[in-house]
C-alpha atoms as a PDB file:
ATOM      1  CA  UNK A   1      16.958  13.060  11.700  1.00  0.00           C
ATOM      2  CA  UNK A   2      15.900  14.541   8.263  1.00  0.00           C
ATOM      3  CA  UNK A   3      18.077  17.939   8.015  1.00  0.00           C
ATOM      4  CA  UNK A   4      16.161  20.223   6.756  1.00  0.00           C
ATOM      5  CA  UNK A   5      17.925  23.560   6.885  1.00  0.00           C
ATOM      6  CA  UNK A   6      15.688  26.984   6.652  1.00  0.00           C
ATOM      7  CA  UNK A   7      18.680  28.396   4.236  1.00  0.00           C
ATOM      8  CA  UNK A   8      18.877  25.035   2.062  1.00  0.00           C
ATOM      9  CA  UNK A   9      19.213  26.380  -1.941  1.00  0.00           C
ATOM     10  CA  UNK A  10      17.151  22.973  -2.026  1.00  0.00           C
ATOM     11  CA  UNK A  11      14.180  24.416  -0.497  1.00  0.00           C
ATOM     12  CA  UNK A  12      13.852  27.927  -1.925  1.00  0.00           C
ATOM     13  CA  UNK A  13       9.808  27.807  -1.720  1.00  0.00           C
ATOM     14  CA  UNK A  14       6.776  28.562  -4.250  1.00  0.00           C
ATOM     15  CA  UNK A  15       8.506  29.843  -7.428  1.00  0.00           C
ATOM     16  CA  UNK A  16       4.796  30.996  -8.539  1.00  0.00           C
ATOM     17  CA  UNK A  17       3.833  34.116  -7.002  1.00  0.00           C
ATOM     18  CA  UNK A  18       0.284  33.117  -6.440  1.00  0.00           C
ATOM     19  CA  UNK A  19       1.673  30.274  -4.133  1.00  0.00           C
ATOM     20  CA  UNK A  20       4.091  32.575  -2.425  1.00  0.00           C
ATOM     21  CA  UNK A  21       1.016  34.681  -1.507  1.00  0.00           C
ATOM     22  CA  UNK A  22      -0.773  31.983   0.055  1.00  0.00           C
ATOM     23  CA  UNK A  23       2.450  30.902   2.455  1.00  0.00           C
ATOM     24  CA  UNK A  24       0.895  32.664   5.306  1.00  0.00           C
ATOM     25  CA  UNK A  25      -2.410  30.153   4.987  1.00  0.00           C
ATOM     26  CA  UNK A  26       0.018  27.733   4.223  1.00  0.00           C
ATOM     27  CA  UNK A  27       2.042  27.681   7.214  1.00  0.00           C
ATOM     28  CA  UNK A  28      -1.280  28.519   9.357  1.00  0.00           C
ATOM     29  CA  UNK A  29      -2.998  25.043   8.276  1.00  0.00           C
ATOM     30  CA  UNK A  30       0.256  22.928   8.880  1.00  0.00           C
ATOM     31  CA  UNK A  31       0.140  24.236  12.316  1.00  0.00           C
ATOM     32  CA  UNK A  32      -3.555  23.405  12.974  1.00  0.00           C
ATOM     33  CA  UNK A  33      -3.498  19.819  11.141  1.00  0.00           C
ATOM     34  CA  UNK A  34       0.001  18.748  12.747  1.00  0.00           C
ATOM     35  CA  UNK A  35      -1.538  20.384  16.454  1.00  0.00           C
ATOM     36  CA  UNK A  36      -4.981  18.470  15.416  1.00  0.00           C
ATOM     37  CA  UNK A  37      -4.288  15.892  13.661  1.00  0.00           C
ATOM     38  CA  UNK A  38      -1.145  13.655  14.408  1.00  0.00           C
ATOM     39  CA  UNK A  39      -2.305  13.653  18.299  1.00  0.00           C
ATOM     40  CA  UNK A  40      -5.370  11.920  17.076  1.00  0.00           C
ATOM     41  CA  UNK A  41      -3.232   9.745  15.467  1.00  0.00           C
ATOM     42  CA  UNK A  42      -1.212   8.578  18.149  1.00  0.00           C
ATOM     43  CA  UNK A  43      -4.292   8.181  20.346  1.00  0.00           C
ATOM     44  CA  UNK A  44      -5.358   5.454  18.432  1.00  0.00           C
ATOM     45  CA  UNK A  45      -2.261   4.283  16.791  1.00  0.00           C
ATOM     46  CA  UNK A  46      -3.548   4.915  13.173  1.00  0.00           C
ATOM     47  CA  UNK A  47      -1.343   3.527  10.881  1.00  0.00           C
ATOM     48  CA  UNK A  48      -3.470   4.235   7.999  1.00  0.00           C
ATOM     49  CA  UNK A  49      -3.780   7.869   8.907  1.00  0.00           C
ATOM     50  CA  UNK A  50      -0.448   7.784   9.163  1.00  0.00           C
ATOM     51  CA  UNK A  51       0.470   6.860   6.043  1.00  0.00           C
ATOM     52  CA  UNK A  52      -2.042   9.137   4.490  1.00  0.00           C
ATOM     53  CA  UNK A  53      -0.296  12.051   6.901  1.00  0.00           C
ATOM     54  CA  UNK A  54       2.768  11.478   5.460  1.00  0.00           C
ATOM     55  CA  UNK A  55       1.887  11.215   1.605  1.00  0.00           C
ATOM     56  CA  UNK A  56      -0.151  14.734   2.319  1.00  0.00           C
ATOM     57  CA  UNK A  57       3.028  16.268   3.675  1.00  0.00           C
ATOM     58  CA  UNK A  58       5.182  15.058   1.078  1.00  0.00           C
ATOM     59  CA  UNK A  59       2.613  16.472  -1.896  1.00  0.00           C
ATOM     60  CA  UNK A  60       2.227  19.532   0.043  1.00  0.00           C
ATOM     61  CA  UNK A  61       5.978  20.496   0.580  1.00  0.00           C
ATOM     62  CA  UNK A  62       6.715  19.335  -3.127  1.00  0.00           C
ATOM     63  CA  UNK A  63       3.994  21.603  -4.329  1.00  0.00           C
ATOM     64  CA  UNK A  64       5.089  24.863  -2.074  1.00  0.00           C
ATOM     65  CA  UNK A  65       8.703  24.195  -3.063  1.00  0.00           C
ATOM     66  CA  UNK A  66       9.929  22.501   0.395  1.00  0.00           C
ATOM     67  CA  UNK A  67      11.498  19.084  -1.771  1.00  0.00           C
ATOM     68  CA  UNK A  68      13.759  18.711   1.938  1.00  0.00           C
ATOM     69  CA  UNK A  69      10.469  19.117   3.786  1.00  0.00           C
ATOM     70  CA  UNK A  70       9.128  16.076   1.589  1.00  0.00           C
ATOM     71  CA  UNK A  71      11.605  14.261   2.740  1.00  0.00           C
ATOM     72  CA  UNK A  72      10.281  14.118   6.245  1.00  0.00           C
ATOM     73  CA  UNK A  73       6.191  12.723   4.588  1.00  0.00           C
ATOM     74  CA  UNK A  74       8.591   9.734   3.043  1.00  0.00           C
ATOM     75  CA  UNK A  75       9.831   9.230   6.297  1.00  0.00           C
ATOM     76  CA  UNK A  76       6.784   9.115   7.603  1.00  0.00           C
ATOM     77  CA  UNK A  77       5.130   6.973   5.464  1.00  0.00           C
ATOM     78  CA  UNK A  78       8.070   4.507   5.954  1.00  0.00           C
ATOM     79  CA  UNK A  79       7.441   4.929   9.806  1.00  0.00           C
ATOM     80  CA  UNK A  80       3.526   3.571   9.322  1.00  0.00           C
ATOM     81  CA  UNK A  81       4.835   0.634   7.483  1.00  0.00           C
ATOM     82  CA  UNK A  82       7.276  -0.449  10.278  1.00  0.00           C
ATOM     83  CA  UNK A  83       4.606   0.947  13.283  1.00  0.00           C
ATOM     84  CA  UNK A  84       7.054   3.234  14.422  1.00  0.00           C
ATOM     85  CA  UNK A  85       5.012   5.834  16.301  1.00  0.00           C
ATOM     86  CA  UNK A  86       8.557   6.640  18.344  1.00  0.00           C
ATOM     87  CA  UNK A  87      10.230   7.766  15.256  1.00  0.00           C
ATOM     88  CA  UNK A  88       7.276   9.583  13.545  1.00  0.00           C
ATOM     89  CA  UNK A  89       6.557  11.614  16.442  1.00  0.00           C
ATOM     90  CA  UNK A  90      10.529  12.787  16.354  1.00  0.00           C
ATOM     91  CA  UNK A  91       9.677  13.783  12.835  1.00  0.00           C
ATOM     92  CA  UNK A  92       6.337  15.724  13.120  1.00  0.00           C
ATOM     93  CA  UNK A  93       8.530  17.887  15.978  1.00  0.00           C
ATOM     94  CA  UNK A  94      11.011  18.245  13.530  1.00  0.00           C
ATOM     95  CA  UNK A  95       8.293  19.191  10.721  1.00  0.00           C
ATOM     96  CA  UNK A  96       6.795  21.979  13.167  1.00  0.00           C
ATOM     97  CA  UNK A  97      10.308  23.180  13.981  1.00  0.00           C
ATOM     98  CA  UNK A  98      11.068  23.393   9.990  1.00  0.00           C
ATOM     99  CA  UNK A  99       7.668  24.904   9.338  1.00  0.00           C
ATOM    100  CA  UNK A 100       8.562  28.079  11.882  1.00  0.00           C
ATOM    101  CA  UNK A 101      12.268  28.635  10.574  1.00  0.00           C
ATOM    102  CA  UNK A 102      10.453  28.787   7.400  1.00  0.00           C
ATOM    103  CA  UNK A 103       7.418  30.728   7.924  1.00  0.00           C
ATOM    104  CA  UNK A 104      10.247  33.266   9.760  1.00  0.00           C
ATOM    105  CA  UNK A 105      12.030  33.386   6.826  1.00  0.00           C
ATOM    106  CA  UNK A 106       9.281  34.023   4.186  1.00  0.00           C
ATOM    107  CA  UNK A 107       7.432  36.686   6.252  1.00  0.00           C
END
C-alpha cells in the first residue's frame, strides 16, 4: 500500500496561492469522480478508463502539490496493465482516505 502520510514534507500542497484557493473545489470533484466514476469502472471492467483514471490522478496530484498522492495514479495505471481490479480498488480507498486527511488538514 502506497503510504501517503497527511504530514509528509513531500506533499506540502499548491505552493501558488491561486491553487491553494481552489483546494476546496479540488477536494469536492475528487470525491464526486472517485464516488462516480471508478464504480463505473469496475462495472464493466474498463481497463482503458482505468488507465486514463490513473494518469488523471497522477497529473492532478502533481499539479496541486500531492507528488505522494501521484504515486497512487502510477499505481493505478500499472494495475490496468496487469487487469488488477483487486488491487486498484485497494488504492482508490486509499486515495479517498488520503484525500480527507488532506482536505482536514488544508481547511
Amino acid at each position: 500500500m502506497t503510504d501517503c502520510s497527511p504530514h509528509s514534507p513531500s506533499d506540502p500542497g499548491p505552493a501558488d496561492e491561486v491553487l491553494r484557493e481552489l483546494l476546496p473545489e479540488f477536494f469536492a470533484a475528487w470525491d464526486r469522480d472517485l464516488c462516480k466514476a471508478y464504480p463505473e469502472i469496475i462495472a464493466v471492467n474498463d481497463i482503458d478508463a482505468l488507465h486514463r483514471l490513473g494518469h488523471t490522478i497522477k497529473g492532478s496530484m502533481i499539479q496541486f502539490g500531492f507528488p505522494r498522492l501521484a504515486t497512487i495514479g502510477v499505481a493505478l495505471i500499472q494495475d490496468a496493465k496487469q487487469v488488477d481490479f483487486t488491487a486498484a480498488t485497494e488504492r482508490i480507498t486509499d486515495l479517498q482516505n488520503q484525500l480527507s486527511n488532506l482536505r482536514d488538514r488544508f481547511s
